[in-house]
Protein backbone atom coordinates (compact mmCIF):
# COMPACT_ATOMS: atom_id res chain seq x y z
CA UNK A 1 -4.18 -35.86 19.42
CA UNK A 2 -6.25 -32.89 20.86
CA UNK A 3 -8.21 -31.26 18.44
CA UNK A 4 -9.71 -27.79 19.10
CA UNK A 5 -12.54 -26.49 17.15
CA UNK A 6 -14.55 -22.89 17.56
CA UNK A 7 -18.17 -22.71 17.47
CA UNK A 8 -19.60 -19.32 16.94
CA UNK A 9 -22.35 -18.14 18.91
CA UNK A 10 -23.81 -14.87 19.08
CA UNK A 11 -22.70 -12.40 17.60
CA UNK A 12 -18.96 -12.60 18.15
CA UNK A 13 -18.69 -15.21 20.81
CA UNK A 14 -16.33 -18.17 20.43
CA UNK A 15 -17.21 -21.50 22.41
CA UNK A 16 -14.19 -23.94 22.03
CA UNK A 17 -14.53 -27.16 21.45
CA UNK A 18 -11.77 -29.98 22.85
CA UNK A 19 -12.32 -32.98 21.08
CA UNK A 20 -11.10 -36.51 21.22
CA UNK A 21 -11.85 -38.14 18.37
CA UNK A 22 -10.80 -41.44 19.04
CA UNK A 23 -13.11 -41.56 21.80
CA UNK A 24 -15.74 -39.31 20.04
CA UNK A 25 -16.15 -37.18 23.13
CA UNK A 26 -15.74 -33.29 23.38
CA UNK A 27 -15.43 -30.85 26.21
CA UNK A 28 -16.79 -27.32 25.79
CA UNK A 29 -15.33 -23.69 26.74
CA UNK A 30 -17.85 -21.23 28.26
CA UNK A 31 -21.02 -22.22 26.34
CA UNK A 32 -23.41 -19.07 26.52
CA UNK A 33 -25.80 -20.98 24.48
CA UNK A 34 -26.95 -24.81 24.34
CA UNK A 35 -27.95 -24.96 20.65
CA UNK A 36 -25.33 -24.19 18.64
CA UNK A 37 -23.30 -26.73 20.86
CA UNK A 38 -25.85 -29.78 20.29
CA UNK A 39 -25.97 -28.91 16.38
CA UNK A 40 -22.38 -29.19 16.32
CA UNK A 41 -22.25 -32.38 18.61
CA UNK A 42 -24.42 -34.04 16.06
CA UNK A 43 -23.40 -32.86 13.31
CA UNK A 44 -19.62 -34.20 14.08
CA UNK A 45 -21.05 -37.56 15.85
CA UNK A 46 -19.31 -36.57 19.14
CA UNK A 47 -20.52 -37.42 22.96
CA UNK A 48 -20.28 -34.12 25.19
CA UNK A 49 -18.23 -35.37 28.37
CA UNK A 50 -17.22 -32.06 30.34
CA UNK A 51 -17.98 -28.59 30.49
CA UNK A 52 -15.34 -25.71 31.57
CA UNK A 53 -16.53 -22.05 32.85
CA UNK A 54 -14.16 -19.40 33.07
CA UNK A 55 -16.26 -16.83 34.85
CA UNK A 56 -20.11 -16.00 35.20
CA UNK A 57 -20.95 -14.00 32.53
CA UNK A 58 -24.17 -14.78 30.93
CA UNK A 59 -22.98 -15.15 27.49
CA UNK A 60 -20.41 -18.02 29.11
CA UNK A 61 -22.89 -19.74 31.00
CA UNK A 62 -25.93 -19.46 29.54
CA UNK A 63 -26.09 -22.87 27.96
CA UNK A 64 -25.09 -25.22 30.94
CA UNK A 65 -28.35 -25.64 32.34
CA UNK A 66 -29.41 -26.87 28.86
CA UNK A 67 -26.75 -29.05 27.94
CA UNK A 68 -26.84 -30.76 31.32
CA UNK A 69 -30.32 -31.33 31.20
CA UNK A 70 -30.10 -35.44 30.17
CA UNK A 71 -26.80 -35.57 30.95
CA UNK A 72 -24.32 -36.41 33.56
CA UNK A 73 -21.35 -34.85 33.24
CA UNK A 74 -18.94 -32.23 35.10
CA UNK A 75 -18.65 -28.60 35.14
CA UNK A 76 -15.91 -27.08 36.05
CA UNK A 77 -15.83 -23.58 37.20
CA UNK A 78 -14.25 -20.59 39.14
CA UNK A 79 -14.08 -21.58 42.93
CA UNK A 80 -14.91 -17.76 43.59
CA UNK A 81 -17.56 -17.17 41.96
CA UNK A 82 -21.91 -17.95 42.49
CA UNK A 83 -23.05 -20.13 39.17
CA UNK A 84 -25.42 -22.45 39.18
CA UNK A 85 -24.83 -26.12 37.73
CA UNK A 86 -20.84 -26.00 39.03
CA UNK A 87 -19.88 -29.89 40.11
CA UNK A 88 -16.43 -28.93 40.31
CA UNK A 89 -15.42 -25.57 41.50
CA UNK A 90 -11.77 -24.58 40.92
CA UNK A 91 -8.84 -22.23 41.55
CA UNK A 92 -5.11 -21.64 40.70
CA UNK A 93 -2.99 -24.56 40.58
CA UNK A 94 -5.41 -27.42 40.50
CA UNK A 95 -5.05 -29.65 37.88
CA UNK A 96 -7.77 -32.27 36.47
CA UNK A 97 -7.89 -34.94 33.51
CA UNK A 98 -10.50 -33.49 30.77
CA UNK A 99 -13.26 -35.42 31.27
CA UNK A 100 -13.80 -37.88 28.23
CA UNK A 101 -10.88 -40.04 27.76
CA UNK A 102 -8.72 -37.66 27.05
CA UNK A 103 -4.80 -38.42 27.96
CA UNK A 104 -4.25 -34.87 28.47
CA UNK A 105 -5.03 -32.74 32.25
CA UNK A 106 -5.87 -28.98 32.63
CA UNK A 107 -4.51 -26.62 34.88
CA UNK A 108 -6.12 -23.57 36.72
CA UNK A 109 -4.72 -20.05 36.61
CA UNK A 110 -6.56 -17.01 38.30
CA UNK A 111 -6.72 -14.12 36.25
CA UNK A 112 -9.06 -11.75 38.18
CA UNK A 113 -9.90 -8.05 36.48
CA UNK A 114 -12.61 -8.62 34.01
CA UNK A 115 -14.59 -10.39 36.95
CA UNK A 116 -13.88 -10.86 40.63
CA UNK A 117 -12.91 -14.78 40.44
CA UNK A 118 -12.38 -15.14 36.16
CA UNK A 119 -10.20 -18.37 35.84
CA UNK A 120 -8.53 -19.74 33.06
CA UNK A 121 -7.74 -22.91 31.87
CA UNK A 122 -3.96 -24.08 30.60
CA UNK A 123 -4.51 -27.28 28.49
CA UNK A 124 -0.96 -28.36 27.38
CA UNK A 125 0.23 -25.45 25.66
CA UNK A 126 -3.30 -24.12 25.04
CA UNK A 127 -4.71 -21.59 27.31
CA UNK A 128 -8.11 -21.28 27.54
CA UNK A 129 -8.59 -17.65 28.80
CA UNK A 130 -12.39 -16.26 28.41
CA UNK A 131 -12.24 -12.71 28.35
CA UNK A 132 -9.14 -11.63 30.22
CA UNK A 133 -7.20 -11.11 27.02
CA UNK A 134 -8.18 -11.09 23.35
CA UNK A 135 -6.27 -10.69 20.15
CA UNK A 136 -4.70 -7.51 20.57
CA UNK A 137 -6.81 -6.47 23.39
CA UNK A 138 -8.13 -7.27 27.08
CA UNK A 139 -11.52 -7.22 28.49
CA UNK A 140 -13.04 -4.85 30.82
CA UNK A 141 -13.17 -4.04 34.27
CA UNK A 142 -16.24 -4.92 35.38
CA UNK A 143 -15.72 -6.00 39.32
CA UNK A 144 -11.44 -6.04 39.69
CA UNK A 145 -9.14 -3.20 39.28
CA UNK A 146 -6.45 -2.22 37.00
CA UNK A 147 -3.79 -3.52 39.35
CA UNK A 148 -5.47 -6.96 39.19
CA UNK A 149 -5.69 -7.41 35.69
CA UNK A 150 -2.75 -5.49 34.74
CA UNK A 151 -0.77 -8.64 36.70
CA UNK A 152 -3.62 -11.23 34.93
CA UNK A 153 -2.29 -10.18 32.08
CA UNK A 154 1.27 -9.92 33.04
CA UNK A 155 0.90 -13.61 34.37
CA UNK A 156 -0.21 -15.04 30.72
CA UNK A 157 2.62 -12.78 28.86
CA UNK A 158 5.07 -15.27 31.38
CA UNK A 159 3.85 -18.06 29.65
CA UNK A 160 6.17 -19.54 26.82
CA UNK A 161 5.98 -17.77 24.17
CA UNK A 162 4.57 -20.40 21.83
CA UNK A 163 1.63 -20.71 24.18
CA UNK A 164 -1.66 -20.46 22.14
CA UNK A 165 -4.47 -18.35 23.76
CA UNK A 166 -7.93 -18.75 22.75
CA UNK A 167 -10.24 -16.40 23.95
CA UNK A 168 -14.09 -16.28 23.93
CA UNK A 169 -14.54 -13.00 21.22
CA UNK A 170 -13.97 -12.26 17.72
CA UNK A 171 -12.58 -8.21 18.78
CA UNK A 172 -9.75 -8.50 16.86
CA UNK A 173 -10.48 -5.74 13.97
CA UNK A 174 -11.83 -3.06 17.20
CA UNK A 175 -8.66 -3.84 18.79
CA UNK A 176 -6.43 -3.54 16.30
CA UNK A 177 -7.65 0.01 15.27
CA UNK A 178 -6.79 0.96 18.87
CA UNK A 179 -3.53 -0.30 18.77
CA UNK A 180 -2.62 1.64 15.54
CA UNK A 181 -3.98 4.77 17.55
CA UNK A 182 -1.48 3.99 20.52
CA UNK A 183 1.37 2.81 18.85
CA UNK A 184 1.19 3.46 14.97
CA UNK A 185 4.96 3.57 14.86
CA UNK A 186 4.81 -0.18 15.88
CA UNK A 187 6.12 -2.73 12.72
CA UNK A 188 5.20 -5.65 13.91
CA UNK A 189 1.23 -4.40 14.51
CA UNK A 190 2.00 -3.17 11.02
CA UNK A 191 2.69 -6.43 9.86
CA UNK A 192 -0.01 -7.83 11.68
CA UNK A 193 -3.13 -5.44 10.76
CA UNK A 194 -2.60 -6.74 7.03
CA UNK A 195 -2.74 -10.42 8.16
CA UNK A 196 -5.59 -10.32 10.25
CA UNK A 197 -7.63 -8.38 7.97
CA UNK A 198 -7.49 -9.97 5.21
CA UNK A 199 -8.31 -13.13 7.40
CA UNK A 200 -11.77 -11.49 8.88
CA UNK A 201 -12.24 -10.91 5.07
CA UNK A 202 -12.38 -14.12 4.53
CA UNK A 203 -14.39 -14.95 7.44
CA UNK A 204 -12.14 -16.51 9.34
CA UNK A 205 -11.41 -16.83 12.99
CA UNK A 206 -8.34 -14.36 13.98
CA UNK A 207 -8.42 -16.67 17.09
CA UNK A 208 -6.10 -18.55 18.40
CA UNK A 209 -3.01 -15.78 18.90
CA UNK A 210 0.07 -16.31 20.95
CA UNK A 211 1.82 -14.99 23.93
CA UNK A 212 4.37 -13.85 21.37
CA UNK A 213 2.20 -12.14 19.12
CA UNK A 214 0.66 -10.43 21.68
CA UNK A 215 3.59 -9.36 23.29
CA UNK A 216 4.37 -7.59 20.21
CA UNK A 217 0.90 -6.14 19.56
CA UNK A 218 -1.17 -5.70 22.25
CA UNK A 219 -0.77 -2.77 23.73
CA UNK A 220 -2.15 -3.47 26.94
CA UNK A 221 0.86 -5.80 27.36
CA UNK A 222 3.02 -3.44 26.19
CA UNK A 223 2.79 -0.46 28.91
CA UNK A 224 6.42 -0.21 28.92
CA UNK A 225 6.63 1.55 25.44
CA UNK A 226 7.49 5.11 25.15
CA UNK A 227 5.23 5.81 22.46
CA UNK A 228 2.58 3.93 24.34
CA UNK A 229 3.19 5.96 27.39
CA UNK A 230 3.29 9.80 25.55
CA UNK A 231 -0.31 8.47 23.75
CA UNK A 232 -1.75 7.30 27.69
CA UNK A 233 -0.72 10.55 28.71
CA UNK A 234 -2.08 12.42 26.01
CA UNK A 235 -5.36 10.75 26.86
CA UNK A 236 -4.94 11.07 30.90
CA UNK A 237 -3.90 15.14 30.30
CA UNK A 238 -1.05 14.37 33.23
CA UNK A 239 1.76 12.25 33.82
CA UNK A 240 1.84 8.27 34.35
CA UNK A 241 3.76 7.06 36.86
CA UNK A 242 3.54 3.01 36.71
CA UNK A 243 2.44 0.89 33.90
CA UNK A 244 -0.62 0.45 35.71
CA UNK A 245 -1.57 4.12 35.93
CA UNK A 246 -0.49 3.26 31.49
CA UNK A 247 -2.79 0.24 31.51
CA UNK A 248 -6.07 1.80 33.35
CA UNK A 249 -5.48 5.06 31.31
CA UNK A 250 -5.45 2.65 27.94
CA UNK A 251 -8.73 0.87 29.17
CA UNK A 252 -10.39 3.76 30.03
CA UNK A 253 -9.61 5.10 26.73
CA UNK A 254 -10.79 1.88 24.32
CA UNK A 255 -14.45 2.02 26.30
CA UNK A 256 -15.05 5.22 24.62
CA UNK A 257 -12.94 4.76 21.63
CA UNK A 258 -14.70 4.62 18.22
């Protein structure tokens, strides 16, 4: 059975962890930094087999060079975009077995916005999604434009709604006050801002979410509400026409919001 661990790194960063412990190998998710990755590979007696990149941020790649250094093993990575170290570079719909003995495959999704060629990875019903969207959130537009990661987003939101997303930061708490500003009328963020407080209290992990939590909370997936919409506009000081004239009015808005 796949088993999927975080390691922290940083100071918010999440690198996941695949692991197959029958074979006591593990694959690793965008690791900005090589030592956190080998104390955890020792410390749980695993072999590191594989390597996926989901876009070429330094704080996703910054460990590769390092953790490749005695070893042979693959890196996957966006087909679109210049890193180093990449053995296998890869875009939407390819599909590969995880490297390791693992019975399982991954599949490739583009979800451009955050950067020009940001991939993600679909691992049964586990997506694997770097920073396109986080708990409540999305990341920002660094080299795409709304349009493209308005439909990134749209294109995870499609996915069942069990689907478990695990992204690469622990936002959740920023986010959520955000969403409360948009859409305080909202019950089920309600609901939610108890939960995942009290389980950053704890100092917990708020990741993995799902496509159906998010579809009820995020509000960046939710450009179709009316209270949404009449707080955009507020913002914008003028009408919206699309939900992606909503969407790049709500990510303007969180990269100034305190």
């Amino acid at each position: 059975m796949l088993e999927i661990t975080p390691i922290p790194a940083f100071e918010d960063n999440y690198i996941w962890a695949l692991i197959n412990r029958d074979a006591g190998t593990a694959v690793v998710v965008d690791p900005g930094d090589a030592s956190p990755v080998e104390a955890f590979l020792t410390k749980e007696r695993l072999t590191l087999s594989g390597i996926l990149i989901t876009h070429h941020h330094g704080d996703h790649v910054g460990g590769v060079a390092a953790l490749r250094a005695n070893r042979d093993i693959p890196v996957f990575g966006p087909a679109n975009e210049a890193i180093d170290l990449l053995t296998h570079r890869v875009g939407d719909g390819d599909c590969h077995m995880l490297p390791g003995e693992f019975s399982c495959s991954f599949s490739v999704i583009d979800v451009p916005g955050h950067t020009a060629g940001h991939i993600a990875y679909l691992v049964e019903d586990h997506l694997f999604c770097g920073d396109t969207l986080f708990v409540m959130g999305c990341g920002r537009l660094f080299e795409g434009t709304p349009a493209q990661l308005h439909a990134s987003l749209q294109r995870i939101a499609s996915l069942p709604a069990t689907t478990q997303l695990f992204c690469a930061h622990e936002y959740t708490l920023s986010n959520l006050k955000f969403a409360l500003t948009v859409e305080p009328s909202n019950e089920a963020l309600q609901r939610r801002a108890f939960a995942v407080t009290e389980t950053r209290a704890s100092g917990l992990p708020t990741v993995p979410t799902t496509v159906a939590e998010e579809l009820e909370t995020n509000p960046y997936l939710r450009c179709h509400s009316s209270e949404i919409l009449a707080s955009a506009e507020r913002f914008a000081g003028s009408p919206l026409a699309t939900e992606v004239d909503v969407f790049a009015a709500l990510r303007r808005w969180k990269n100034e919001f305190r």
